[in-house]
Structures are given as structure tokens and as C-alpha cells.
Protein backbone atom coordinates (compact mmCIF):
# COMPACT_ATOMS: atom_id res chain seq x y z
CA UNK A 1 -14.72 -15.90 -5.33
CA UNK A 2 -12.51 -12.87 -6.43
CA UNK A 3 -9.63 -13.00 -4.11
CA UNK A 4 -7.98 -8.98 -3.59
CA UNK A 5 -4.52 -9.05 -1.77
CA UNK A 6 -2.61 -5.73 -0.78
CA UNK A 7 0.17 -7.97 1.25
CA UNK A 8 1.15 -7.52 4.81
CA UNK A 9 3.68 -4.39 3.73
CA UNK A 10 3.04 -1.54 6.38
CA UNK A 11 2.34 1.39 3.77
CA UNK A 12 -1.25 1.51 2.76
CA UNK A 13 -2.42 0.63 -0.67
CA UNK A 14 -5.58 2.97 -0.58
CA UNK A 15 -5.68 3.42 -4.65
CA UNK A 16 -6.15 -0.64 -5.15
CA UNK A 17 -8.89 -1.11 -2.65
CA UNK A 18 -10.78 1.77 -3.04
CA UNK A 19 -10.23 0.43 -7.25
CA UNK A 20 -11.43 -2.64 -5.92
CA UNK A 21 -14.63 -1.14 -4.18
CA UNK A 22 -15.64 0.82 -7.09
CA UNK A 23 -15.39 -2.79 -9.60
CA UNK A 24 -17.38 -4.39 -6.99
CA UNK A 25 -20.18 -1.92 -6.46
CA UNK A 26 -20.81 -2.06 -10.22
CA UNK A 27 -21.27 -5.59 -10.14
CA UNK A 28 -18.26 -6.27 -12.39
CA UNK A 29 -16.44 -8.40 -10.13
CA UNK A 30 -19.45 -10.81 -9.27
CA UNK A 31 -21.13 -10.94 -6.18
CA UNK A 32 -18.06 -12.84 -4.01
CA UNK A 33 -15.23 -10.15 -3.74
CA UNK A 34 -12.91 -10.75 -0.18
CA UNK A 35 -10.42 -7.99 -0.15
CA UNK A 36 -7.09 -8.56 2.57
CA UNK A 37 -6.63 -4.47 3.02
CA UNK A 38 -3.45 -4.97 5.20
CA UNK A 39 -2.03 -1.34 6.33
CA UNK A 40 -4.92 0.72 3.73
CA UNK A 41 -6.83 3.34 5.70
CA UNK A 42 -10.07 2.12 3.63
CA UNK A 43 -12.53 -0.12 4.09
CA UNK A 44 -14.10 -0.91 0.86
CA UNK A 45 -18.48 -0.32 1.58
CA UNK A 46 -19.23 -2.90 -1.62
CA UNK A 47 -17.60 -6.32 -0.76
CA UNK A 48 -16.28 -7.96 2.43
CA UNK A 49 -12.69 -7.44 3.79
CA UNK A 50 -10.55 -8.38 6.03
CA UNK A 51 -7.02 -6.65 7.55
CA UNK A 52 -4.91 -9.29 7.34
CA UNK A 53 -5.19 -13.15 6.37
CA UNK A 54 -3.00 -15.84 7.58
CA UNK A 55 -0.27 -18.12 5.41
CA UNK A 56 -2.30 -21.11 5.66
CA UNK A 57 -5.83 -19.70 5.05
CA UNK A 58 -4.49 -17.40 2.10
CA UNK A 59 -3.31 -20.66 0.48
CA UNK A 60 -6.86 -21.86 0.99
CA UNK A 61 -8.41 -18.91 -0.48
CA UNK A 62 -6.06 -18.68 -3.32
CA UNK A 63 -7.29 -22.49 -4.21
CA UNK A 64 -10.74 -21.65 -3.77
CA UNK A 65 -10.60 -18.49 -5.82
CA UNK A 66 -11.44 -18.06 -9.63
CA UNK A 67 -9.18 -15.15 -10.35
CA UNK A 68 -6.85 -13.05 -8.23
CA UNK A 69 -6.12 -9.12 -8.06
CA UNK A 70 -3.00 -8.53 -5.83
CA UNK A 71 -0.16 -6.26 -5.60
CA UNK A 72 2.98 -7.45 -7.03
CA UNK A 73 4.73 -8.89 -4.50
CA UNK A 74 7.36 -11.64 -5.15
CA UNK A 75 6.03 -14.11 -2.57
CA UNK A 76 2.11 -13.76 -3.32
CA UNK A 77 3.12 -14.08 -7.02
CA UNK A 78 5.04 -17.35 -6.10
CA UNK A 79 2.00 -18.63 -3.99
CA UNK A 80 -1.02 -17.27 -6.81
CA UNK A 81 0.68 -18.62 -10.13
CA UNK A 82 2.39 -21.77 -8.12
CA UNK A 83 -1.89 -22.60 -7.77
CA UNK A 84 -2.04 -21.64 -11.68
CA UNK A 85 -4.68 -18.82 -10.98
CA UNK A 86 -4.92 -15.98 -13.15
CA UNK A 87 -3.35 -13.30 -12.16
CA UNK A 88 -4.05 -9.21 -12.55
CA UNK A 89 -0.74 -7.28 -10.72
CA UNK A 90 -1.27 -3.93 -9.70
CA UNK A 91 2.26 -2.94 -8.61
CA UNK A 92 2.85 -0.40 -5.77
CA UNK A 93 4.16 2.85 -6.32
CA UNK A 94 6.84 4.70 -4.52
CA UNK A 95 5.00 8.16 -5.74
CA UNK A 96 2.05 7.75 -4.51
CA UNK A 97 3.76 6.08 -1.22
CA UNK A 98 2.66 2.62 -1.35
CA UNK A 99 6.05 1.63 -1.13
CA UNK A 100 9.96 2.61 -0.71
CA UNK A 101 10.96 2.07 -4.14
CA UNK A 102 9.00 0.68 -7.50
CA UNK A 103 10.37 -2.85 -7.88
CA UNK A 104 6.64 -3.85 -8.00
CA UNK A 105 6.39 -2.11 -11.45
CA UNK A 106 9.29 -3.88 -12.74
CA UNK A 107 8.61 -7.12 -11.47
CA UNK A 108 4.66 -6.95 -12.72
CA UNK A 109 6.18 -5.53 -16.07
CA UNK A 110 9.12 -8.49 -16.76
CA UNK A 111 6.05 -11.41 -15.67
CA UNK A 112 3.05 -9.18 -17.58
CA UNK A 113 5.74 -9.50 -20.78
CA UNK A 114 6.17 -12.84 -20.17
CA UNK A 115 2.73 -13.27 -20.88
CA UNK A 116 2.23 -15.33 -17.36
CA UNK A 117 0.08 -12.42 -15.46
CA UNK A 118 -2.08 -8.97 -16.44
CA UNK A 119 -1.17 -5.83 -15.01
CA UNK A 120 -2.99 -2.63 -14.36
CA UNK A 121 -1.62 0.08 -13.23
CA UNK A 122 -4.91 2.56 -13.80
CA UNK A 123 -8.39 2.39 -12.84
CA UNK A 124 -9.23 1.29 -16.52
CA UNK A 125 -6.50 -0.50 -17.08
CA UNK A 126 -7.81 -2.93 -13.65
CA UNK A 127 -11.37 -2.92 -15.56
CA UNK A 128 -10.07 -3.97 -18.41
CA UNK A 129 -7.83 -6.63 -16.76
CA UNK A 130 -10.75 -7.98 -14.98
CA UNK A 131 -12.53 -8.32 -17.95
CA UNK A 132 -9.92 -10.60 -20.09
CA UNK A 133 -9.02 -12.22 -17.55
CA UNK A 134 -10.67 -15.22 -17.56
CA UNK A 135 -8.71 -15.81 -20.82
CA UNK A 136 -5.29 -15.09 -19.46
CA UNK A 137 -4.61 -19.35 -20.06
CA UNK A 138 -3.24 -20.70 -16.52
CA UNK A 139 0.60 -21.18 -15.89
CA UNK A 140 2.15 -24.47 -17.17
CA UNK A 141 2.28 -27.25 -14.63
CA UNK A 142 6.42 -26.66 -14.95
CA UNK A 143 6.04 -22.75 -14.79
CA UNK A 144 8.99 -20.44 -16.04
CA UNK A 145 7.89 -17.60 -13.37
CA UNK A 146 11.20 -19.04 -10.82
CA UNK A 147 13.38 -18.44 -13.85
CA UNK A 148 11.66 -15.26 -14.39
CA UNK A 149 11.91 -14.07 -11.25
CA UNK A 150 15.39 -15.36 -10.30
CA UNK A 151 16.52 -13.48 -13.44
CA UNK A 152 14.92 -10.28 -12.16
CA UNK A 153 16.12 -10.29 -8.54
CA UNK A 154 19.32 -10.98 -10.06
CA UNK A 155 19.21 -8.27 -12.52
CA UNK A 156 17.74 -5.69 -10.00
CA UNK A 157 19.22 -6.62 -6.46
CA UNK A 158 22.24 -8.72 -7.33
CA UNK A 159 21.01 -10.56 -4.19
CA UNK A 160 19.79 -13.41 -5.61
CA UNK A 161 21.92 -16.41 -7.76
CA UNK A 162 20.51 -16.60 -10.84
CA UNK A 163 21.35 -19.61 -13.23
């Protein structure tokens, strides 16, 4: 199963799921796509979705899944790489109002450089993504992303105590 996660932000994030539905009509994401559209006005026609997903059962479906396409949220990057999945970010952007400000494109940019996740932030760039990714080698059982991403929060919110 291809597991699709826009997160539970209250913006939409149209431009990934209707992405998303396009992939899956041409076959190119295999015949098991479940997409969790959260706030997005669209319903994709080509695979099955679902509005919103709960903790528990996303952890489930994570497991269960072979690779995962999400938006670049901190926590469902935490919860997809802690389960050493691949990983293909497509960030939110504030321009096309997916979100108040673009720290999705930085965060997806500082983990796509360290090599630990893909990133698309096109429609060819996602088709391309999806079709490397099954070599995009798994996180290491002792993962760097924390560091990573304690670094980054640090860096870019000064909320959080890096070391």
C-alpha cells in the first residue's frame, strides 16, 4: 500500500492530492493508494481516501505501507522515518496557501540533503520521486533525523534546545 498524508493542518493541500490522483490513475502508484485529504476540497476519483485518520491507525498504516508521500510535517516525519519507510516530502507552500509560512520547504530541504527523505515540490519532480524511491535505502536503526531536526527548529524557531 502507498500511504498519502496531507496532515490534520486546516488549510487545504489541493495541489498534492489532486498530484496524487493523477499518479494513481496512470497506474504508477500500484493499485493500493489510501490518501488522508485532511482540510483539501478534493476528493481524488482514482484511489480511496479518507478525511482524516487517527494516531493509532496512522501508525498502523505507516507499518503496513511500502512507501509514503506526505507533506512535510515535523511530527509525520518523526512517526514515517522512526518506522524506516521511505519517504517522498512534498512541503506546503505559503504561496499557494497551504500554509502560514514555508518551514515545510526548509525542513523537507535540510532532511532531502541529508540524504534521509526525497522531496518534490512539482508534479514531475513527485513522478520522479515515486519512481526512485524504492531505492531511497531505509533510515539507520539509530537515525540522525532528531539531530537533524533539533538543529533545524533550533536554527529556524529558536524554540527548541538543540545540543
Amino acid at each position: 500500500m502507498i500511504l498519502v498524508l496531507t496532515g490534520t493542518h486546516d488549510q487545504p493541500f489541493d495541489r498534492l492530492v489532486k498530484w496524487v490522483d493523477r499518479l494513481a490513475a496512470s497506474g504508477k502508484l500500484g493499485p493500493d493508494v489510501l490518501v488522508q485529504r485532511g482540510a483539501s476540497r478534493v476528493v481524488p476519483r482514482s484511489c480511496r481516501s479518507v478525511r482524516h485518520i487517527g494516531y493509532s491507525e496512522l501508525r498502523k498504516l505507516v507499518r503496513r505501507s511500502e512507501f509514503v508521500i506526505s507533506h512535510a510535517g515535523a511530527g509525520t516525519v518523526i512517526d514515517v522515518l522512526s518506522e524506516r519507510k521511505p519517504l517522498i516530502l512534498v512541503p506546503r507552500f505559503r504561496e499557494f496557501g497551504e500554509h502560514g509560512d514555508d518551514h515545510q520547504i526548509q525542513l523537507a530541504d535540510a532532511l532531502y540533503r541529508a540524504g534521509r527523505v526525497l522531496k518534490a515540490t512539482t508534479f514531475g519532480e513527485l513522478e520522479e520521486a515515486v519512481e526512485n524511491v524504492r531505492s531511497l535505502a531505509p533510515a539507520p536503526k539509530r537515525s540522525r533525523i532528531p539531530r537533524i531536526m533539533r538543529k533545524f527548529l533550533h536554527r529556524n524557531f529558536k524554540s527548541a534546545k538543540g545540543k
